[in-house]
C-alpha atoms as a PDB file:
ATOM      1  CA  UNK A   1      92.431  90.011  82.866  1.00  0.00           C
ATOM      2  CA  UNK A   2      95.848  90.933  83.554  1.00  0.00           C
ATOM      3  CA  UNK A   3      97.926  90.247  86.623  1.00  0.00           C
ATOM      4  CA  UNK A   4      98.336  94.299  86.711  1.00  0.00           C
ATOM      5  CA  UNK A   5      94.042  94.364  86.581  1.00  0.00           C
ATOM      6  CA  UNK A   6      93.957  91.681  89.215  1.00  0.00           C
ATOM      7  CA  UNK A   7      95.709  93.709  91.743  1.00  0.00           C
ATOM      8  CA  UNK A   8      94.494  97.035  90.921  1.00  0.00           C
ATOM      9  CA  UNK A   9      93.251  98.980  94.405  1.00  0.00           C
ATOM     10  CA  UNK A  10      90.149  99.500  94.740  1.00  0.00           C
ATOM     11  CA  UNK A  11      88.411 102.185  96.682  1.00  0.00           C
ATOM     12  CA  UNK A  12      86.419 101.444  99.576  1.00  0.00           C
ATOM     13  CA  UNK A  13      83.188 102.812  98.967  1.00  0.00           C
ATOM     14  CA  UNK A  14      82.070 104.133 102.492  1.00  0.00           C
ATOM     15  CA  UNK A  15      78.352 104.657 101.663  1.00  0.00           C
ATOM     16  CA  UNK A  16      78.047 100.953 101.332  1.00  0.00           C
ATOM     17  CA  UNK A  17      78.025 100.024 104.894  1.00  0.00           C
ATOM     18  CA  UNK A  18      75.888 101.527 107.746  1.00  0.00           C
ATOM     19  CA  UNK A  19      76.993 104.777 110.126  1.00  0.00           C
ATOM     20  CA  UNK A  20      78.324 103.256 113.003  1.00  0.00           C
ATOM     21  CA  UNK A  21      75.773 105.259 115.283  1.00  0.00           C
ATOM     22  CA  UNK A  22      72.360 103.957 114.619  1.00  0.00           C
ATOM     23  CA  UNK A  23      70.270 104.820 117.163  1.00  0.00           C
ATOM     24  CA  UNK A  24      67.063 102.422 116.270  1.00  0.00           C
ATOM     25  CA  UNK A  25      70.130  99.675 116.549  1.00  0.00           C
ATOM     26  CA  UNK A  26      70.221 100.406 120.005  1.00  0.00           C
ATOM     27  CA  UNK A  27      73.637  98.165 120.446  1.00  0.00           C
ATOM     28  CA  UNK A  28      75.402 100.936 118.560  1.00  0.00           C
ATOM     29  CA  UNK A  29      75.055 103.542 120.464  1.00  0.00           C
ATOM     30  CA  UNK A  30      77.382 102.300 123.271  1.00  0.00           C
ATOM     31  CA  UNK A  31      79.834 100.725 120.638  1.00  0.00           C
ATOM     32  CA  UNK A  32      80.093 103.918 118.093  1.00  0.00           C
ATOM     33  CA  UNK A  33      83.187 105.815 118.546  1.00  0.00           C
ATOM     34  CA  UNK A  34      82.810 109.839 119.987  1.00  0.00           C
ATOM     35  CA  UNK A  35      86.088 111.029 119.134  1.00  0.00           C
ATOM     36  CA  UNK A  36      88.181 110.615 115.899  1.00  0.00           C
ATOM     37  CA  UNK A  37      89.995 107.514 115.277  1.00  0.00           C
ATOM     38  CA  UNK A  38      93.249 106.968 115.676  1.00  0.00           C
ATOM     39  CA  UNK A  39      95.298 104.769 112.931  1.00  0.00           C
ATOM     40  CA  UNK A  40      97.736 102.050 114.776  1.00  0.00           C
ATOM     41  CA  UNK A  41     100.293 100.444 113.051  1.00  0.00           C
ATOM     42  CA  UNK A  42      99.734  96.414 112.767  1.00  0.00           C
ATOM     43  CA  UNK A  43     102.339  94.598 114.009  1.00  0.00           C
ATOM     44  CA  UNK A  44     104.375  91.422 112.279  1.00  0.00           C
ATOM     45  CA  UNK A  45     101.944  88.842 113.942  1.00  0.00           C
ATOM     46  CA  UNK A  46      99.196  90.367 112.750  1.00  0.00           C
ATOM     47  CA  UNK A  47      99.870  90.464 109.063  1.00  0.00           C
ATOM     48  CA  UNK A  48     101.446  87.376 108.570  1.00  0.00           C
ATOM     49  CA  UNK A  49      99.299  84.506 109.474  1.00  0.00           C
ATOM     50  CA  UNK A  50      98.574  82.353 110.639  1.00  0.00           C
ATOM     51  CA  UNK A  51      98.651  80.127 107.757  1.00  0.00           C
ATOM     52  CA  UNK A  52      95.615  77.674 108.109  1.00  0.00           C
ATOM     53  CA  UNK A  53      96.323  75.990 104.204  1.00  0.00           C
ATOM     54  CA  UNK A  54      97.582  73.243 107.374  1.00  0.00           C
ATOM     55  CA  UNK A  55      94.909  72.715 109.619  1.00  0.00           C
ATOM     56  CA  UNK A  56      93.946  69.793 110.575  1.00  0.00           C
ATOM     57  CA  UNK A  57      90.042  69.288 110.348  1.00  0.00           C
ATOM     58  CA  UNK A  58      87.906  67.160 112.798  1.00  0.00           C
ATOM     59  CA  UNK A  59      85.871  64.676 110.336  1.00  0.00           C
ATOM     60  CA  UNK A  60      82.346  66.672 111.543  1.00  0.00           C
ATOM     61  CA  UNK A  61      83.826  70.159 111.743  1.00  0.00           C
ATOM     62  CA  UNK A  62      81.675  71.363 109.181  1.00  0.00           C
ATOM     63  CA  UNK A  63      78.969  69.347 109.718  1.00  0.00           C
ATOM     64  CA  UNK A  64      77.047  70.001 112.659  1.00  0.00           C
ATOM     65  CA  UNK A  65      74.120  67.619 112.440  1.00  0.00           C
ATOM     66  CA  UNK A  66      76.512  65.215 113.774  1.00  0.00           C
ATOM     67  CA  UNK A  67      79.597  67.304 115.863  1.00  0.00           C
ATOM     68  CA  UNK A  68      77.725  67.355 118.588  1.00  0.00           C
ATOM     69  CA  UNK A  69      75.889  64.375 119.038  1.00  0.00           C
ATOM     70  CA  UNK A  70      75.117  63.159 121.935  1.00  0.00           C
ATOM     71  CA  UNK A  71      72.910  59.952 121.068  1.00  0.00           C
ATOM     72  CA  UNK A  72      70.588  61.603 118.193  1.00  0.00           C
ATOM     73  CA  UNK A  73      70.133  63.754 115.447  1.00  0.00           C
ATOM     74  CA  UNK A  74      69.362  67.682 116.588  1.00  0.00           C
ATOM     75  CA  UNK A  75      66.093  68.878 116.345  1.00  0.00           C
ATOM     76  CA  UNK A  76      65.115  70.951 112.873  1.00  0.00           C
ATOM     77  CA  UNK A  77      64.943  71.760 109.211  1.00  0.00           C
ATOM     78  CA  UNK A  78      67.800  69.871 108.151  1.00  0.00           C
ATOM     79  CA  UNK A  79      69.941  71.993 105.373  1.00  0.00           C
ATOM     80  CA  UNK A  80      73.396  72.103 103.414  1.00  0.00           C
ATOM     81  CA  UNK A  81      75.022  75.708 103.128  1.00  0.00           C
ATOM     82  CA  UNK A  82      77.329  75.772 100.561  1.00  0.00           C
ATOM     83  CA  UNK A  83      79.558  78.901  98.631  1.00  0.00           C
ATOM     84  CA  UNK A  84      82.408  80.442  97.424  1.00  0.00           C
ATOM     85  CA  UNK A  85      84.605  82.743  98.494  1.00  0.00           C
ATOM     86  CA  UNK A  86      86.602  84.971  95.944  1.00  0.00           C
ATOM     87  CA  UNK A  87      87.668  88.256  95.318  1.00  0.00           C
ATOM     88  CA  UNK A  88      86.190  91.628  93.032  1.00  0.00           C
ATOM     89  CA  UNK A  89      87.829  90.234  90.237  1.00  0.00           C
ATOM     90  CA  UNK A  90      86.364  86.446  90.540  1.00  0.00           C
ATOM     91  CA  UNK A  91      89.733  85.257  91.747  1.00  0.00           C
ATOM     92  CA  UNK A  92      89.188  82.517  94.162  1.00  0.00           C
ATOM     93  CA  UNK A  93      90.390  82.569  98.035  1.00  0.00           C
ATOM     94  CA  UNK A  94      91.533  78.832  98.872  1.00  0.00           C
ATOM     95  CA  UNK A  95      92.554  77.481 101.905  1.00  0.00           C
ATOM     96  CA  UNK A  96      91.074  80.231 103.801  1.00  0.00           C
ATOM     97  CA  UNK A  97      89.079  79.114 107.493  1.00  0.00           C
ATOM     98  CA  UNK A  98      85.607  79.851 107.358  1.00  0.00           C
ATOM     99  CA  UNK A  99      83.800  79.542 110.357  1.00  0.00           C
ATOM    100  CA  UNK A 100      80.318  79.589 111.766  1.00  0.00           C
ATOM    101  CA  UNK A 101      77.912  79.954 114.449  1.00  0.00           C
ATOM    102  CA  UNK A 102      74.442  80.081 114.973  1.00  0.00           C
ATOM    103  CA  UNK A 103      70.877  79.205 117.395  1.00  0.00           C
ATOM    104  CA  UNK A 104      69.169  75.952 117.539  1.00  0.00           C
ATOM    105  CA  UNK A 105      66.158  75.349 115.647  1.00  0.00           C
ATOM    106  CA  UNK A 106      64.351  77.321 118.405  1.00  0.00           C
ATOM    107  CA  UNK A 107      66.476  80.299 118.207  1.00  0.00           C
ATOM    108  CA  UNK A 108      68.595  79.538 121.280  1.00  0.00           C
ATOM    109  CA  UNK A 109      72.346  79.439 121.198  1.00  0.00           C
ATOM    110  CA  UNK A 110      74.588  77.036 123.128  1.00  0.00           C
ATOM    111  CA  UNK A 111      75.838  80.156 125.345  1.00  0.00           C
ATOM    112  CA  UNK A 112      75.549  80.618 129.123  1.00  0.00           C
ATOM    113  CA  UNK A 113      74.585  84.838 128.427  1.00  0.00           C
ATOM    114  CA  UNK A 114      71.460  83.567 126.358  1.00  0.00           C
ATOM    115  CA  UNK A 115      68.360  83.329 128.094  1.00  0.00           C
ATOM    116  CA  UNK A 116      65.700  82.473 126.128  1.00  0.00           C
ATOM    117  CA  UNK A 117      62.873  79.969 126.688  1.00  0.00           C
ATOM    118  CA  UNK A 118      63.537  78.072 123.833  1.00  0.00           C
ATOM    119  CA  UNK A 119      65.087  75.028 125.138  1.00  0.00           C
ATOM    120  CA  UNK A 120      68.392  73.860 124.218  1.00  0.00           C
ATOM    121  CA  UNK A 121      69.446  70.778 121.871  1.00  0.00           C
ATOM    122  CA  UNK A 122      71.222  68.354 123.602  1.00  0.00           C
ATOM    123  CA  UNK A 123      72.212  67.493 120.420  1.00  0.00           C
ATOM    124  CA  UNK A 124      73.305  70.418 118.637  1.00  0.00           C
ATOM    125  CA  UNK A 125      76.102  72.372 119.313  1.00  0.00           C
ATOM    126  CA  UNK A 126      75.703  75.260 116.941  1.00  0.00           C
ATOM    127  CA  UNK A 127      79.204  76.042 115.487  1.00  0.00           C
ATOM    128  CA  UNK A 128      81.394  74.711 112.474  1.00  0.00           C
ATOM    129  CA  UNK A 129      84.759  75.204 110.502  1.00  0.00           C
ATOM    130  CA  UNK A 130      85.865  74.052 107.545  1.00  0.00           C
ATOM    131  CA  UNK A 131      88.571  75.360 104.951  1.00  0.00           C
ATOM    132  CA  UNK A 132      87.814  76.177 101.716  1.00  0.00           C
ATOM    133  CA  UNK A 133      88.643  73.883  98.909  1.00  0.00           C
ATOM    134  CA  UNK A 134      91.615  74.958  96.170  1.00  0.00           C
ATOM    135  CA  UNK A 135      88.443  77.119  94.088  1.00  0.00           C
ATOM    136  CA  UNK A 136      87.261  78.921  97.103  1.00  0.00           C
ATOM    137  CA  UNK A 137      84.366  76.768  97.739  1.00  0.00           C
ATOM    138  CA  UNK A 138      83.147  75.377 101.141  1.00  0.00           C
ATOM    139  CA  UNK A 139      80.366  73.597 102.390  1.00  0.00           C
ATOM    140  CA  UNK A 140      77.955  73.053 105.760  1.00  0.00           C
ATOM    141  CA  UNK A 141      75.607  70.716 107.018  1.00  0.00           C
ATOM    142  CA  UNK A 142      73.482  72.106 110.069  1.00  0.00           C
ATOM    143  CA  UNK A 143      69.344  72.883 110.758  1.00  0.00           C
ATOM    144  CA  UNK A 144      67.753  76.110 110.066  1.00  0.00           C
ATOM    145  CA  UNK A 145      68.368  78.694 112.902  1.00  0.00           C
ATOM    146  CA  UNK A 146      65.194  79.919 114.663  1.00  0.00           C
ATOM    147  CA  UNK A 147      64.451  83.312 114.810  1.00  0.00           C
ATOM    148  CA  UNK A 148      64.696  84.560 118.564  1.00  0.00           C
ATOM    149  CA  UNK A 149      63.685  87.685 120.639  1.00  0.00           C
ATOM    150  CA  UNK A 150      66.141  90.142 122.050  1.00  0.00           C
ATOM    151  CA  UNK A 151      65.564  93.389 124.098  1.00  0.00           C
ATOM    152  CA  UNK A 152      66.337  96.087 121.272  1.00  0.00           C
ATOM    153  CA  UNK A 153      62.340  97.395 121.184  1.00  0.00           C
ATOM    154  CA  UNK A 154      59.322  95.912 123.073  1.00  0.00           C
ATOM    155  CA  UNK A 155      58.774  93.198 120.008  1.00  0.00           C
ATOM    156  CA  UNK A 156      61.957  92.939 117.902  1.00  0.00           C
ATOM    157  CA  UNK A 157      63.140  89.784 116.402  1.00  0.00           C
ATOM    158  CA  UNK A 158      66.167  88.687 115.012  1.00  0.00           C
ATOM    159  CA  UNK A 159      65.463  86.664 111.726  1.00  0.00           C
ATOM    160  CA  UNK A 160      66.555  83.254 111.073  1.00  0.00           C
ATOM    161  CA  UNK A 161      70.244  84.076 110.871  1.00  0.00           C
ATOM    162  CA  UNK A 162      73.869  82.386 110.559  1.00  0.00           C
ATOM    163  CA  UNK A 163      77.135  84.021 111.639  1.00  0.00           C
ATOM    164  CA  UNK A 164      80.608  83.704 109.377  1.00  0.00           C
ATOM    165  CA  UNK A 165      84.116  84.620 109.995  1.00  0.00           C
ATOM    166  CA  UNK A 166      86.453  84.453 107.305  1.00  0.00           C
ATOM    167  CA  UNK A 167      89.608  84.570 108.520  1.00  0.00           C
ATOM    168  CA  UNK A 168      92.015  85.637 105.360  1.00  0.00           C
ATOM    169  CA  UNK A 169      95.897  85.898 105.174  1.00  0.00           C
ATOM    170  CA  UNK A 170      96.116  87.021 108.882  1.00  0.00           C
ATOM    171  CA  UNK A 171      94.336  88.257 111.970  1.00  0.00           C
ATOM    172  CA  UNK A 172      94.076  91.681 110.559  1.00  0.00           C
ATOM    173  CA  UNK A 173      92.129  90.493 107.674  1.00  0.00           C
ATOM    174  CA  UNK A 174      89.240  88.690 109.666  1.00  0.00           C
ATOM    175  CA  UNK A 175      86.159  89.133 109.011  1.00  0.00           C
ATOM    176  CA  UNK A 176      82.901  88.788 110.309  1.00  0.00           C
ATOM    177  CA  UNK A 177      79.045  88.804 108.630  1.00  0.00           C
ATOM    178  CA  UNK A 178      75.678  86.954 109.285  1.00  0.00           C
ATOM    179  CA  UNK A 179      73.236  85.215 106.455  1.00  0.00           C
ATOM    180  CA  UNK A 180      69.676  85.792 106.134  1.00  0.00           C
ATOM    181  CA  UNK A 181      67.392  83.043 104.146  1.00  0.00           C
ATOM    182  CA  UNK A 182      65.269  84.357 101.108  1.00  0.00           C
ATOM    183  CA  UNK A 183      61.861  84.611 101.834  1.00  0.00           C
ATOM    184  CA  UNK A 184      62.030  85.944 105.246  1.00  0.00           C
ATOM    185  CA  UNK A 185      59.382  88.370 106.004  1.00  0.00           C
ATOM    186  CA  UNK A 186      61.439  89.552 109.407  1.00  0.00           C
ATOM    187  CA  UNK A 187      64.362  90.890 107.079  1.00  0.00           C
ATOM    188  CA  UNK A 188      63.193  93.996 106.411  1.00  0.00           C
ATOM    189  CA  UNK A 189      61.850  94.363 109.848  1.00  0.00           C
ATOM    190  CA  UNK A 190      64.755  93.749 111.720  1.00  0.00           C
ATOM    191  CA  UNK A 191      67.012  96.939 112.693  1.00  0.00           C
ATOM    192  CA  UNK A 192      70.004  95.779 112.075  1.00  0.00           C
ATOM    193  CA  UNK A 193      69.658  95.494 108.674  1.00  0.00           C
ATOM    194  CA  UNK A 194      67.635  98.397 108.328  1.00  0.00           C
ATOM    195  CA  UNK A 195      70.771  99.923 109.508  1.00  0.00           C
ATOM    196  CA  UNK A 196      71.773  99.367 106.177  1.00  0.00           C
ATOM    197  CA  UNK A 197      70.454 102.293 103.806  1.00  0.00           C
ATOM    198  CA  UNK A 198      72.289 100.550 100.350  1.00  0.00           C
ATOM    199  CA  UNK A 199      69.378  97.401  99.347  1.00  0.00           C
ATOM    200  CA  UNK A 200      72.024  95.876  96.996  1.00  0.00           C
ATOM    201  CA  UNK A 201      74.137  95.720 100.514  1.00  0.00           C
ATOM    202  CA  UNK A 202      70.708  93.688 102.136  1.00  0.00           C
ATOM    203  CA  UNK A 203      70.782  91.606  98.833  1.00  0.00           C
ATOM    204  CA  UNK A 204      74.566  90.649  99.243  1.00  0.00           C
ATOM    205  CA  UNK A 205      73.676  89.019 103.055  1.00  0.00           C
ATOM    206  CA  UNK A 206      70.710  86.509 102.030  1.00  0.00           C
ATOM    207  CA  UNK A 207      71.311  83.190 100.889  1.00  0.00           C
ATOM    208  CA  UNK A 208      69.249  81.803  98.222  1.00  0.00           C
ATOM    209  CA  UNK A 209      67.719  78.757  98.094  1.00  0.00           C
ATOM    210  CA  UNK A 210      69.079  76.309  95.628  1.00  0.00           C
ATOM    211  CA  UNK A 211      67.545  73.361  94.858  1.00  0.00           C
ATOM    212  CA  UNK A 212      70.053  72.052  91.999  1.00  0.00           C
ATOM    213  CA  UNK A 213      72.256  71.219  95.660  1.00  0.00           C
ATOM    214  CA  UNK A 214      69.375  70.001  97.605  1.00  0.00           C
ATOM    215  CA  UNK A 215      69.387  65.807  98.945  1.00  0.00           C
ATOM    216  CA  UNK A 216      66.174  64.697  97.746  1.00  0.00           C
ATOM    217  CA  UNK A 217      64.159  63.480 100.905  1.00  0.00           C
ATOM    218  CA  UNK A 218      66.989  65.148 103.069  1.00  0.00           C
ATOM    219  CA  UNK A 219      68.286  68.137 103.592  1.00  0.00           C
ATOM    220  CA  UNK A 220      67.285  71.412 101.285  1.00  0.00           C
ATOM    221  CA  UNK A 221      70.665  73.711 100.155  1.00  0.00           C
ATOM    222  CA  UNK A 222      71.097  77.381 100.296  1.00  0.00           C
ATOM    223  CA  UNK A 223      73.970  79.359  98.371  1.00  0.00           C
ATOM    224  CA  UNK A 224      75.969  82.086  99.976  1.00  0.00           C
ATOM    225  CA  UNK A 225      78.886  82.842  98.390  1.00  0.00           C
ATOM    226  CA  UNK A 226      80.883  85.494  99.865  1.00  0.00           C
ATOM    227  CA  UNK A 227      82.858  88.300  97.295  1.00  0.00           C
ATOM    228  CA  UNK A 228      85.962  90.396  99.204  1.00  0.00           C
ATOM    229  CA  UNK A 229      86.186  93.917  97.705  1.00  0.00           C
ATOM    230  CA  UNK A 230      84.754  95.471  94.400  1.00  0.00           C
ATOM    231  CA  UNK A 231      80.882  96.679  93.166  1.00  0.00           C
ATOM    232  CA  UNK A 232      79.908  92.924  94.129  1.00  0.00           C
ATOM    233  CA  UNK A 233      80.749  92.321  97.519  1.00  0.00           C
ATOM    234  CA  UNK A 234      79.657  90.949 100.210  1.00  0.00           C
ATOM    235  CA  UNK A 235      78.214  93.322 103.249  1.00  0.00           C
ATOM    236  CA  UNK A 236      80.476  92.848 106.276  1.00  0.00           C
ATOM    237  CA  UNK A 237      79.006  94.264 109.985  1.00  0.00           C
ATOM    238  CA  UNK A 238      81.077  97.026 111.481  1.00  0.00           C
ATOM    239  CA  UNK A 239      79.279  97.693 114.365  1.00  0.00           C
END
């Protein structure tokens, strides 16, 4: 492929990602816009960085079995969630911060507005960073998120879910998705994704399980690699 190919603009295709009023999403309907939008010019700071090819890593950033320990291992299905990030073309994005957040094991995040039963983990804190390597790939250890409650219908449940920023060049180019886990059977119940009319858009949000990564007697792996633009990428939310 040429350098000319590689940089080639691609159109956004708008039917890919949901209408920002959904009104079984019931979320959206306070946060979708009621007048037109109204384009504002990004300043200097936000296009240019900042450059994280720098930063300096704790040695457990991305590895939250043990970045939050507080005298023993957190509770859970222990996994590894590994990827790579690249763009339409294949191309991959090094050096770029990819971070993470997510519920314990019992579907309760570290977070004073969350008040589910579900205890918390004293030893789990339930976020991560880590930068990807020069080929665009990173890697996390953590536990398998519980699914969890929340007050969208009288019995709607999120499924087992992780969140991921991507940060990019700059602020402006930050963005922001959650995984599902194959096999699921809340997936396709859950409104947020049904939100999402495209089911190659579902597909491009659910890790798969991959067993050639796996730690036999440890920790089972699941692949999410995340693709920036083009027919192949990766569902972002908007809403």
């Amino acid at each position: 492929m040429s350098d000319a190919d590689s940089r080639r603009f691609v159109i956004r295709d708008r039917n890919w990602h949901p209408k920002a009023l959904t009104p079984d999403y019931k979320t959206s309907i306070a946060r979708s816009p009621r007048q037109a939008l109204v384009s504002i010019p990004q300043s200097v700071s936000e296009t240019s960085g900042p450059d994280f090819s720098h930063l300096q890593l704790g040695k457990f950033d991305n590895d939250l079995l043990l970045n939050f320990n507080n005298g023993g291992l957190p509770v859970g299905e222990r996994i590894l969630l590994s990827g790579r990030v690249c763009d339409q073309y294949g191309k991959p994005i090094p050096h770029t911060l990819v971070e993470m957040w997510q519920a314990n094991a019992g579907g309760r995040y570290r977070h004073k507005n969350d008040r589910y039963l579900a205890p918390l983990d004293p030893n789990f804190g339930g976020v991560g960073r880590t930068l990807t390597d020069s080929q665009g790939y990173y890697s996390f250890r953590t536990v398998k998120p519980g699914p969890y409650p929340w007050r969208n219908g009288p019995n709607d449940w999120r499924p087992a879910h992780i969140h991921v920023s991507i940060s990019g060049p700059s602020i402006a180019t930050r963005l922001i998705t959650q995984l599902y886990f194959e096999g699921d059977p809340l997936i396709p119940m859950c409104p947020i994704v049904k939100s999402i009319t495209n089911p190659d858009a579902v597909q491009s949000l659910i890790a798969r399980l991959d067993m050639g990564a796996a730690n036999p007697m440890d920790c089972l792996a699941y692949r999410f690699d995340i693709v920036l633009r083009g027919q192949r990428k990766t569902h972002f939310e908007n809403c």
